[in-house]
C-alpha atoms as a PDB file:
ATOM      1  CA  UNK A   1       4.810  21.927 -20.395  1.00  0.00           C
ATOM      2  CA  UNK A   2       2.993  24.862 -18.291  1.00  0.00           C
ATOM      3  CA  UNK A   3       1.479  26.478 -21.555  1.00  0.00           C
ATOM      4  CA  UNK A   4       0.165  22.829 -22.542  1.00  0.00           C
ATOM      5  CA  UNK A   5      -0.984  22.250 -19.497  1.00  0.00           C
ATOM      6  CA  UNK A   6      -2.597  25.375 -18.542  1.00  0.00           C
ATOM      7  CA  UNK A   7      -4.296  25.096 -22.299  1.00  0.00           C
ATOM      8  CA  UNK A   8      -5.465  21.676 -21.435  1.00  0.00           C
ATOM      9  CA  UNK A   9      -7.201  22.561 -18.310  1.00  0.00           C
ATOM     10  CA  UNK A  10      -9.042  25.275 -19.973  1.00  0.00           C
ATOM     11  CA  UNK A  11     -10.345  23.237 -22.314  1.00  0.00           C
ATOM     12  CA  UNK A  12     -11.207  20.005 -20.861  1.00  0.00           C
ATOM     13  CA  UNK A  13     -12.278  21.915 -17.178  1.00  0.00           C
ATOM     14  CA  UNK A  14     -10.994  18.612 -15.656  1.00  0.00           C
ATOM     15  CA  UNK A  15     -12.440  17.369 -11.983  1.00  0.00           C
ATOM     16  CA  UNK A  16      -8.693  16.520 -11.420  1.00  0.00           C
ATOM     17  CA  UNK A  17      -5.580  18.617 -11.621  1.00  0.00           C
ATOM     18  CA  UNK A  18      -3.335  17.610 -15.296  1.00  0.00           C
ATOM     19  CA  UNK A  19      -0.452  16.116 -14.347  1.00  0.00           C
ATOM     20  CA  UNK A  20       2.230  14.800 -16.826  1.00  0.00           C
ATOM     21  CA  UNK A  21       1.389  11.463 -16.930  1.00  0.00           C
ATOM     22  CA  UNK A  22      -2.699  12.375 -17.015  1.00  0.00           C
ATOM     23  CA  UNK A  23      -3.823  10.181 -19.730  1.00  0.00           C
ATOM     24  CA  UNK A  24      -6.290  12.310 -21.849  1.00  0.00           C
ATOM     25  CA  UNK A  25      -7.689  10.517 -24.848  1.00  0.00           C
ATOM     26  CA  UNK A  26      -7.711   6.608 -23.628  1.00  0.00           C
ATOM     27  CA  UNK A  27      -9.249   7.877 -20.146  1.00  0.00           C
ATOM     28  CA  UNK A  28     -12.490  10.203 -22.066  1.00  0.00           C
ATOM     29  CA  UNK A  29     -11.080  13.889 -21.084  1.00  0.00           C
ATOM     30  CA  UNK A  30     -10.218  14.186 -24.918  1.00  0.00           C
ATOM     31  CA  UNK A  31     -12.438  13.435 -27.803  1.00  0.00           C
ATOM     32  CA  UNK A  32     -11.300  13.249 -31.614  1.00  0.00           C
ATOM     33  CA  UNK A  33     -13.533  16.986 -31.880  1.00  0.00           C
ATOM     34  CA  UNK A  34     -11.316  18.356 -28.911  1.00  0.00           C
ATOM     35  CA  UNK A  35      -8.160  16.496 -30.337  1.00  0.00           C
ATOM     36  CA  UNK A  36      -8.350  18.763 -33.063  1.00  0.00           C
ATOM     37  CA  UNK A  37      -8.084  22.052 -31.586  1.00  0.00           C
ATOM     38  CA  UNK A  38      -5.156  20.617 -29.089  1.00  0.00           C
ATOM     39  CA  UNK A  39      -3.236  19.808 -32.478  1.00  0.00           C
ATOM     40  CA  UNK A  40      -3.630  23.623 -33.761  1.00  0.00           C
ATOM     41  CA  UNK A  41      -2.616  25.211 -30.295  1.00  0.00           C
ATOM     42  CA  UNK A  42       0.608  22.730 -30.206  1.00  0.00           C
ATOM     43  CA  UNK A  43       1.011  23.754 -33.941  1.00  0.00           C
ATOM     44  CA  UNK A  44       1.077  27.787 -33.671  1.00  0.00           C
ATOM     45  CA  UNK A  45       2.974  27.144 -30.293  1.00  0.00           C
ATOM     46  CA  UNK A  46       5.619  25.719 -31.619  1.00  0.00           C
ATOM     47  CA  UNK A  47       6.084  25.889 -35.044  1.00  0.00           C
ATOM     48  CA  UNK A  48       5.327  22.214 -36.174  1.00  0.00           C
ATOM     49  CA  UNK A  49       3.075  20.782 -38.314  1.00  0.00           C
ATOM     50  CA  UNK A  50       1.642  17.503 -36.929  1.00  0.00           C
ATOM     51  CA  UNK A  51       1.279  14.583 -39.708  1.00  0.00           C
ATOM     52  CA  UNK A  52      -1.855  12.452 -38.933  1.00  0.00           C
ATOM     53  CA  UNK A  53       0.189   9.572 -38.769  1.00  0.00           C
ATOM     54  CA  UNK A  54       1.516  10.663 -35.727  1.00  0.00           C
ATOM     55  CA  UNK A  55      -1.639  11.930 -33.912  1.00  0.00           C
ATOM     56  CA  UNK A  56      -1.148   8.105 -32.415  1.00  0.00           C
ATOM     57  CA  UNK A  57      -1.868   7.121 -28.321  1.00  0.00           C
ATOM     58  CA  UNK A  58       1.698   7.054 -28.262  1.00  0.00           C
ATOM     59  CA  UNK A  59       2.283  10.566 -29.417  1.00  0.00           C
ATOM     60  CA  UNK A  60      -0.712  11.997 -27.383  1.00  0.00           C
ATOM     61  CA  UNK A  61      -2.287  10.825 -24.501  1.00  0.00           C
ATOM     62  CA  UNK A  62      -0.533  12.732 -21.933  1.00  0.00           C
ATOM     63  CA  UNK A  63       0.523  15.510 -21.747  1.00  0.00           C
ATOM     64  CA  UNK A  64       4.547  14.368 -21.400  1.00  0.00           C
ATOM     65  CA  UNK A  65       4.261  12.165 -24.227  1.00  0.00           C
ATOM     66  CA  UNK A  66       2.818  15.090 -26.193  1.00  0.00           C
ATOM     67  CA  UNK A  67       6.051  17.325 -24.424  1.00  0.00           C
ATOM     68  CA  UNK A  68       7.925  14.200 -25.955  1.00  0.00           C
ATOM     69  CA  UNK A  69       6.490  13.929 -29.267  1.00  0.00           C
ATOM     70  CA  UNK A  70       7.010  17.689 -29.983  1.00  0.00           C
ATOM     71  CA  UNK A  71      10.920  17.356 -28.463  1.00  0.00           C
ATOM     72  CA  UNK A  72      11.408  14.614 -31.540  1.00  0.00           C
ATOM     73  CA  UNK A  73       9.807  16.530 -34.620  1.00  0.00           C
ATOM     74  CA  UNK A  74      10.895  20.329 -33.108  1.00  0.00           C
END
């Protein structure tokens, strides 16, 4: 969760510290441009390839549900 967060921060430079339940795309902090770098750090971090069909609001607007999402398929 540190490396995701600590990734996050760096590239969104938030006014707000990321917290686990920080929602990033249904709050503005991530775009569908930014989305796509997030999916290739999670990707060469930890060895998954993410489908599009589960690049979802479920799957990815905070950082825990992206901690969860990666749990499931890893």
């Amino acid at each position: 969760m540190d490396e995701l967060v600590d990734y996050l921060t760096r590239m969104l430079e938030p006014d707000e510290p990321i917290e686990p339940e920080t929602e990033l795309f249904s709050s503005g902090l991530l775009d569908s441009v930014l989305m796509v770098g997030l999916i290739m750090f999670i990707e060469q971090k930890c060895g998954i390839q993410v489908r599009a069909e589960d690049v979802t609001l479920d799957n990815f607007d905070t950082p825990a549900r992206i901690e969860r999402y990666v749990e499931s398929v890893g």
